[in-house]
PDB file of N, CA and C in Angstrom:
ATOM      1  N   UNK A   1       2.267  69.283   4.050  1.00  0.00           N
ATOM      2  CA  UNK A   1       0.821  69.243   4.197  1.00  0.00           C
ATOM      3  C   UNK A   1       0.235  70.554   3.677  1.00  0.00           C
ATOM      4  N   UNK A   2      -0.776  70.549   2.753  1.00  0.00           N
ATOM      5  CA  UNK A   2      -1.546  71.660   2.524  1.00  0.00           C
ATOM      6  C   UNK A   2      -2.048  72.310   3.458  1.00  0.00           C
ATOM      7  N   UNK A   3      -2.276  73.632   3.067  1.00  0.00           N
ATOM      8  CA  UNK A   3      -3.500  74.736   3.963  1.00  0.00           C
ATOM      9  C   UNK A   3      -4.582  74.487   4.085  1.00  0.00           C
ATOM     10  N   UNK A   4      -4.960  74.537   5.274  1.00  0.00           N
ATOM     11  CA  UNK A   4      -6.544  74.136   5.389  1.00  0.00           C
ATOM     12  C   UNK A   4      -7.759  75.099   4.364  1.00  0.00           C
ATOM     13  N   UNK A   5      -8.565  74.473   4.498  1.00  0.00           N
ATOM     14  CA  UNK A   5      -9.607  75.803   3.642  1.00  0.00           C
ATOM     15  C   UNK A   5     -10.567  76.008   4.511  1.00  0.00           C
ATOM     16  N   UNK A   6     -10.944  77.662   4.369  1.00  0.00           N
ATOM     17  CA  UNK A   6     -12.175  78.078   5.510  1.00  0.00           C
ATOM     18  C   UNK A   6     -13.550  77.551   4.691  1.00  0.00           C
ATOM     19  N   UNK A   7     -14.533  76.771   5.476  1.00  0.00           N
ATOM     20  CA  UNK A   7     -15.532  76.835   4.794  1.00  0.00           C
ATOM     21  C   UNK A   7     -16.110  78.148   4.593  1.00  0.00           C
ATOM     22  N   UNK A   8     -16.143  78.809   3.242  1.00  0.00           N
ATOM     23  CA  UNK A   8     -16.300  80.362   2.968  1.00  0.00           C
ATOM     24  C   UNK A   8     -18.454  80.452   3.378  1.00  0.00           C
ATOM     25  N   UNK A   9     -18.664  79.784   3.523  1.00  0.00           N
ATOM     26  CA  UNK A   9     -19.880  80.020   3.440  1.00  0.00           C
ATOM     27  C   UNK A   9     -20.159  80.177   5.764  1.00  0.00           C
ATOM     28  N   UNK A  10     -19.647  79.625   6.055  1.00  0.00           N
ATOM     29  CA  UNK A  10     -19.787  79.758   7.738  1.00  0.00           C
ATOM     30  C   UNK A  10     -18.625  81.224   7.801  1.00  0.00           C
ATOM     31  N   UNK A  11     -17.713  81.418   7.241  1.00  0.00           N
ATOM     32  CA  UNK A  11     -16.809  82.582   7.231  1.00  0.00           C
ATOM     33  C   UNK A  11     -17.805  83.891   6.994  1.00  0.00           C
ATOM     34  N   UNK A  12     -18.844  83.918   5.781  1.00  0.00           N
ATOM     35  CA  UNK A  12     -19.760  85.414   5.997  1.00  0.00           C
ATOM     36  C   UNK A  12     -20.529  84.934   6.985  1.00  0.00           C
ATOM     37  N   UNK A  13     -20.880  84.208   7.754  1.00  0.00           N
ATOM     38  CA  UNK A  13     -21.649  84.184   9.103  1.00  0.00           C
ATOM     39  C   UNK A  13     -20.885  84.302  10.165  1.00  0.00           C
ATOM     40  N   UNK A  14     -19.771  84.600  10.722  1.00  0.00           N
ATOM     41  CA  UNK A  14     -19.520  83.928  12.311  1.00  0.00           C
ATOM     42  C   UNK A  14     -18.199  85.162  11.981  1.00  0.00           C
ATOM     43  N   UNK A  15     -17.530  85.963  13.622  1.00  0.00           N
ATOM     44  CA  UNK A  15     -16.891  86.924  13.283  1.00  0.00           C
ATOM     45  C   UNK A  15     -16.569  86.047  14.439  1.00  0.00           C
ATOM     46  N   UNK A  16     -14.951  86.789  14.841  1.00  0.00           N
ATOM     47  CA  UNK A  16     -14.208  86.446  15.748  1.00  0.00           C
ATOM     48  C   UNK A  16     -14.383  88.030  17.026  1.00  0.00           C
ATOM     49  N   UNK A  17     -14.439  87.589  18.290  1.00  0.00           N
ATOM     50  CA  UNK A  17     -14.667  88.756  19.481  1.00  0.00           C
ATOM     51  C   UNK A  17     -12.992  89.038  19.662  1.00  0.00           C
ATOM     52  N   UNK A  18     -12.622  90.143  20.568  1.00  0.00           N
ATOM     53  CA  UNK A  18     -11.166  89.856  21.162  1.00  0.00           C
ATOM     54  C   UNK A  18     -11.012  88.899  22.141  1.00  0.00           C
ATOM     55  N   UNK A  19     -11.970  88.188  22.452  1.00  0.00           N
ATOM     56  CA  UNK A  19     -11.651  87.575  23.240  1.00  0.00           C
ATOM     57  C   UNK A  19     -11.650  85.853  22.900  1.00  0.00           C
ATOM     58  N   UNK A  20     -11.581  85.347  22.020  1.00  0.00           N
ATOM     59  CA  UNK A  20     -11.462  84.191  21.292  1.00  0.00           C
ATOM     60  C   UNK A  20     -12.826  83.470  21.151  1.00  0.00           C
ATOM     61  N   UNK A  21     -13.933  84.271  21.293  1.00  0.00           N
ATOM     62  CA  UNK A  21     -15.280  84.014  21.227  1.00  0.00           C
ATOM     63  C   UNK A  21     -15.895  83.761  19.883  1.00  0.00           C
ATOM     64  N   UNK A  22     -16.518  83.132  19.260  1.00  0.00           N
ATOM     65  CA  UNK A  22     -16.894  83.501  17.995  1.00  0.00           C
ATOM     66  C   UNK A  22     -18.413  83.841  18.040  1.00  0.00           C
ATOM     67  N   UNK A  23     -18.793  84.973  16.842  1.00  0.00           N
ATOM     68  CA  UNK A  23     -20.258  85.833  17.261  1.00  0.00           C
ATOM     69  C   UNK A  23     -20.789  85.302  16.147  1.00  0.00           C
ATOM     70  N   UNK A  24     -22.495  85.499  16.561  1.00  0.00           N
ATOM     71  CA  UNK A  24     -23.490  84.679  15.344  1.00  0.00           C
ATOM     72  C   UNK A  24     -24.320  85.634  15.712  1.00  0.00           C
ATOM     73  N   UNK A  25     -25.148  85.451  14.737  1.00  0.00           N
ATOM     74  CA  UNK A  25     -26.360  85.998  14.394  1.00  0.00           C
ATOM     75  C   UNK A  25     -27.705  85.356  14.638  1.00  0.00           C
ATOM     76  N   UNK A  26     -28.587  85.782  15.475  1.00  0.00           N
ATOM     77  CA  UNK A  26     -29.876  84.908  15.748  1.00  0.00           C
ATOM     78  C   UNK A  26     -30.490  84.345  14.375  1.00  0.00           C
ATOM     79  N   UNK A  27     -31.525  83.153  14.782  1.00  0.00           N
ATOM     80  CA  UNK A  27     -31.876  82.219  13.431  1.00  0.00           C
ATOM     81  C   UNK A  27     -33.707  83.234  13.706  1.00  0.00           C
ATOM     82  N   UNK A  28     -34.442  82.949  12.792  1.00  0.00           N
ATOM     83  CA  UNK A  28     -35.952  83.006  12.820  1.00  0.00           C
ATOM     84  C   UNK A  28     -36.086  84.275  12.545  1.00  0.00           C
ATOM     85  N   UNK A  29     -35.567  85.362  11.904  1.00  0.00           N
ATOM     86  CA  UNK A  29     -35.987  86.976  11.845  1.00  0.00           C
ATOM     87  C   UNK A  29     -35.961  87.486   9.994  1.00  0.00           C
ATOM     88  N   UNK A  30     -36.118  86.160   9.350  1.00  0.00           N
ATOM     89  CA  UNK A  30     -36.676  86.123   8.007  1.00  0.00           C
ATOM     90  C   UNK A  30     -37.788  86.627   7.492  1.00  0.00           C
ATOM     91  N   UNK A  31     -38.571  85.621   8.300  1.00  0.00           N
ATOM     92  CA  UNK A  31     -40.680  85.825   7.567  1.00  0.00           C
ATOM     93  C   UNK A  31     -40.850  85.224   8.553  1.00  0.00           C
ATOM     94  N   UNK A  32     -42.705  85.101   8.082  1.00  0.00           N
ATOM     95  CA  UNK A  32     -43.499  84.762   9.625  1.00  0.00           C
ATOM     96  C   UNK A  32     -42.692  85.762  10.759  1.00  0.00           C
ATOM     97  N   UNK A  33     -43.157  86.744  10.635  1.00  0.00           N
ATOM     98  CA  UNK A  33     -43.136  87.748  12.011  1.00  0.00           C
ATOM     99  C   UNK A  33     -43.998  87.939  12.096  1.00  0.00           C
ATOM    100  N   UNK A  34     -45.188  88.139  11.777  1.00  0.00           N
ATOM    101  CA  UNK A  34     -46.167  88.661  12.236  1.00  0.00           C
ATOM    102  C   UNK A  34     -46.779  88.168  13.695  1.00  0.00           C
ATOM    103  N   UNK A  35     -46.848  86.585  13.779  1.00  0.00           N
ATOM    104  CA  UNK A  35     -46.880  85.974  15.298  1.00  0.00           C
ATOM    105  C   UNK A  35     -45.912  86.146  15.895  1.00  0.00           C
ATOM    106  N   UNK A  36     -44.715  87.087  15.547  1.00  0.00           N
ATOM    107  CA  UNK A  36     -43.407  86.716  16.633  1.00  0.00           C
ATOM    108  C   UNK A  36     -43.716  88.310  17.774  1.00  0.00           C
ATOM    109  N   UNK A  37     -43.784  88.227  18.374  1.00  0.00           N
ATOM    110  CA  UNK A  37     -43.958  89.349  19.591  1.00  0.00           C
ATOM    111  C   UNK A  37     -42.615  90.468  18.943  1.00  0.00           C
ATOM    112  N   UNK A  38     -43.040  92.179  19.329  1.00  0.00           N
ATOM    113  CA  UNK A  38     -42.256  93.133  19.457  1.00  0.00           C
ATOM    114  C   UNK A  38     -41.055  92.791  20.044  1.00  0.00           C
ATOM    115  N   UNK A  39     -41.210  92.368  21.223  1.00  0.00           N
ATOM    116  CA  UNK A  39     -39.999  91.703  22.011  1.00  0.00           C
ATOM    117  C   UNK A  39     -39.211  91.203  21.971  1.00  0.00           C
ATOM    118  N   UNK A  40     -40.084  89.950  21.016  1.00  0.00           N
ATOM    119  CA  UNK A  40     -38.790  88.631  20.651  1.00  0.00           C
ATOM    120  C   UNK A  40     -38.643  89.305  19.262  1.00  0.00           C
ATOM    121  N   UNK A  41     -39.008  90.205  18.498  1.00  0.00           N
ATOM    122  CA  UNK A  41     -38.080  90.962  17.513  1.00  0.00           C
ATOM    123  C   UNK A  41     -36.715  91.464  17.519  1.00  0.00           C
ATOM    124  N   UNK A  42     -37.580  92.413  18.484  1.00  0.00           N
ATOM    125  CA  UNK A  42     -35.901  92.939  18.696  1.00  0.00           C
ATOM    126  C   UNK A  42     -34.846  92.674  19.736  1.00  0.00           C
ATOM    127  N   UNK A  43     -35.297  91.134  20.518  1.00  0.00           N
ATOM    128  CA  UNK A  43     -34.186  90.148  21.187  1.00  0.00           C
ATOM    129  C   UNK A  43     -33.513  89.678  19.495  1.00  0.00           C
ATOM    130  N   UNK A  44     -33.918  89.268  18.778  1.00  0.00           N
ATOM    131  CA  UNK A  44     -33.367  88.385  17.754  1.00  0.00           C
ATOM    132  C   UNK A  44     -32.646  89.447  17.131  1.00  0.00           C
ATOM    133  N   UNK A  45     -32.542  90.893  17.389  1.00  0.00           N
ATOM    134  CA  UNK A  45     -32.101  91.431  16.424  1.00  0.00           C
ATOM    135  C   UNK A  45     -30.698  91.547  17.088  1.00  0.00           C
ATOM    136  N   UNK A  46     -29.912  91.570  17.873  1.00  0.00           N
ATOM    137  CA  UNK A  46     -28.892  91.372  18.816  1.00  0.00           C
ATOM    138  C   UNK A  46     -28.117  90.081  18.852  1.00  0.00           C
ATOM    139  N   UNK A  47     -27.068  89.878  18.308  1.00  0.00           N
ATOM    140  CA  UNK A  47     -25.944  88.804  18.193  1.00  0.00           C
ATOM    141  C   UNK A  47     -25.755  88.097  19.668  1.00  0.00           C
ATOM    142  N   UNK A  48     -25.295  86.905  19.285  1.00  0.00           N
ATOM    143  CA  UNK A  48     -24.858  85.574  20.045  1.00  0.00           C
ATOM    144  C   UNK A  48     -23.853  85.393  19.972  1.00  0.00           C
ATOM    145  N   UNK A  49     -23.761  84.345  20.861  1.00  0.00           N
ATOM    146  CA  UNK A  49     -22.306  83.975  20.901  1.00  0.00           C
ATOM    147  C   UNK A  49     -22.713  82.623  20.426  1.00  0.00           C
ATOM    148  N   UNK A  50     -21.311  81.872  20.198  1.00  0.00           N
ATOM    149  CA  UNK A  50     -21.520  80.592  19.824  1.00  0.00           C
ATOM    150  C   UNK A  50     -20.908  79.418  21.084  1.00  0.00           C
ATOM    151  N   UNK A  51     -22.135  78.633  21.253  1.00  0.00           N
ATOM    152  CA  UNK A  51     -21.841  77.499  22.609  1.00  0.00           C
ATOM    153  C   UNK A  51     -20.603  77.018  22.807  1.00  0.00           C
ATOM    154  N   UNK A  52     -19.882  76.991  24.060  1.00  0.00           N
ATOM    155  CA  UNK A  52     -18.491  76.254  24.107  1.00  0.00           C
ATOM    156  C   UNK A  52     -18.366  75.179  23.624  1.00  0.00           C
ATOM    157  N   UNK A  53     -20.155  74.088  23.644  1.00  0.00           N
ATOM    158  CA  UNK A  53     -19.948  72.930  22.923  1.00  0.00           C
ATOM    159  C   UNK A  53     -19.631  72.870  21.547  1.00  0.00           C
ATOM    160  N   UNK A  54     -19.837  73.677  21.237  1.00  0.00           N
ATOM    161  CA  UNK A  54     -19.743  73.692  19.823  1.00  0.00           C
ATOM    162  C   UNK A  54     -18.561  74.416  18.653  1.00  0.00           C
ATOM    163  N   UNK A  55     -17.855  74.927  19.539  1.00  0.00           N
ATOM    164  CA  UNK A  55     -16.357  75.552  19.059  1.00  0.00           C
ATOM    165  C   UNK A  55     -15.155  75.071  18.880  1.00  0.00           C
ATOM    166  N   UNK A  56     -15.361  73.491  19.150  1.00  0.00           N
ATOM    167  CA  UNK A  56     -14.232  72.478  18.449  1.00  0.00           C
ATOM    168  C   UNK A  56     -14.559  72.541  16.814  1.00  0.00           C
ATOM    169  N   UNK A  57     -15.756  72.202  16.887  1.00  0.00           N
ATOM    170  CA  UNK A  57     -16.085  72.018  15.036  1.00  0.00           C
ATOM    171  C   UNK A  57     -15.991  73.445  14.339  1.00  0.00           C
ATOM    172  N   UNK A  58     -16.615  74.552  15.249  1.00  0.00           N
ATOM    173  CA  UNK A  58     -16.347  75.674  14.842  1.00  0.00           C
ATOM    174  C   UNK A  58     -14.996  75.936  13.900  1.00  0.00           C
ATOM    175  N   UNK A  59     -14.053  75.639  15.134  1.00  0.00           N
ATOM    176  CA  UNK A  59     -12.713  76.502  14.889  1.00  0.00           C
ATOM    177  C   UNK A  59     -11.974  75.628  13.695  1.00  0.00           C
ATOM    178  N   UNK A  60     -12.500  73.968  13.590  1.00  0.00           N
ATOM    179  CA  UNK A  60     -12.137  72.969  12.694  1.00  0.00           C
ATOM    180  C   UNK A  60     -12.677  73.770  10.714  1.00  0.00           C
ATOM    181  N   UNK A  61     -13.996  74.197  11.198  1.00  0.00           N
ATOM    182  CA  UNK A  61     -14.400  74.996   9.698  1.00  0.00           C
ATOM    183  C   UNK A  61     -13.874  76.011   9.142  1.00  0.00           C
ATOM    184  N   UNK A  62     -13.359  77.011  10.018  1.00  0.00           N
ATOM    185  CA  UNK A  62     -12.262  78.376  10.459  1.00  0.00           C
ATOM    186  C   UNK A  62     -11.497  78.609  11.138  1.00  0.00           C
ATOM    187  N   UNK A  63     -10.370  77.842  10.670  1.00  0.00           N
ATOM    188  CA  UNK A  63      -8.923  77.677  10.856  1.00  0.00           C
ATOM    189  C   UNK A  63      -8.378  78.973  10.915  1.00  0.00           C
ATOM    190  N   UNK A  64      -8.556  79.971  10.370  1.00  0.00           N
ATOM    191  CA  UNK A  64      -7.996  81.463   9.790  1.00  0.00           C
ATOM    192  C   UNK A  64      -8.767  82.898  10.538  1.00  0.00           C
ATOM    193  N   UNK A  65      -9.916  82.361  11.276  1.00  0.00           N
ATOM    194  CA  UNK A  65     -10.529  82.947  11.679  1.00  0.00           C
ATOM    195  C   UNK A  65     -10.166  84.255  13.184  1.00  0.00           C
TER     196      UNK A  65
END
């Protein structure tokens, strides 16, 4: 059976924690800021984690990760 392939494009987004967590980056801190509050600026500017629901498909895209 072949090697899986990382989807390279979710690979420059999503890092692995030590603790088998995978980290993201908040969405909305592009354009249109001007209505976004000081606050919710620099909340968005501070990394996430990624939902437990969602780390089957995760780990399925980044096998190597």
């Amino acid at each position: 059976m072949p090697k899986m392939k990382t989807k390279r494009g979710a690979a420059k987004r999503f890092k692995m924690t030590g603790t088998g967590q995978i980290k993201r980056s908040k969405a909305f801190t592009s354009h249109i800021l001007t209505k976004k509050s000081t606050k919710r600026k620099r909340n968005l500017r501070k990394s996430g984690l990624v939902d437990s629901t969602d780390l089957k498909g995760m780990r399925r895209i980044l096998p190597y990760l």
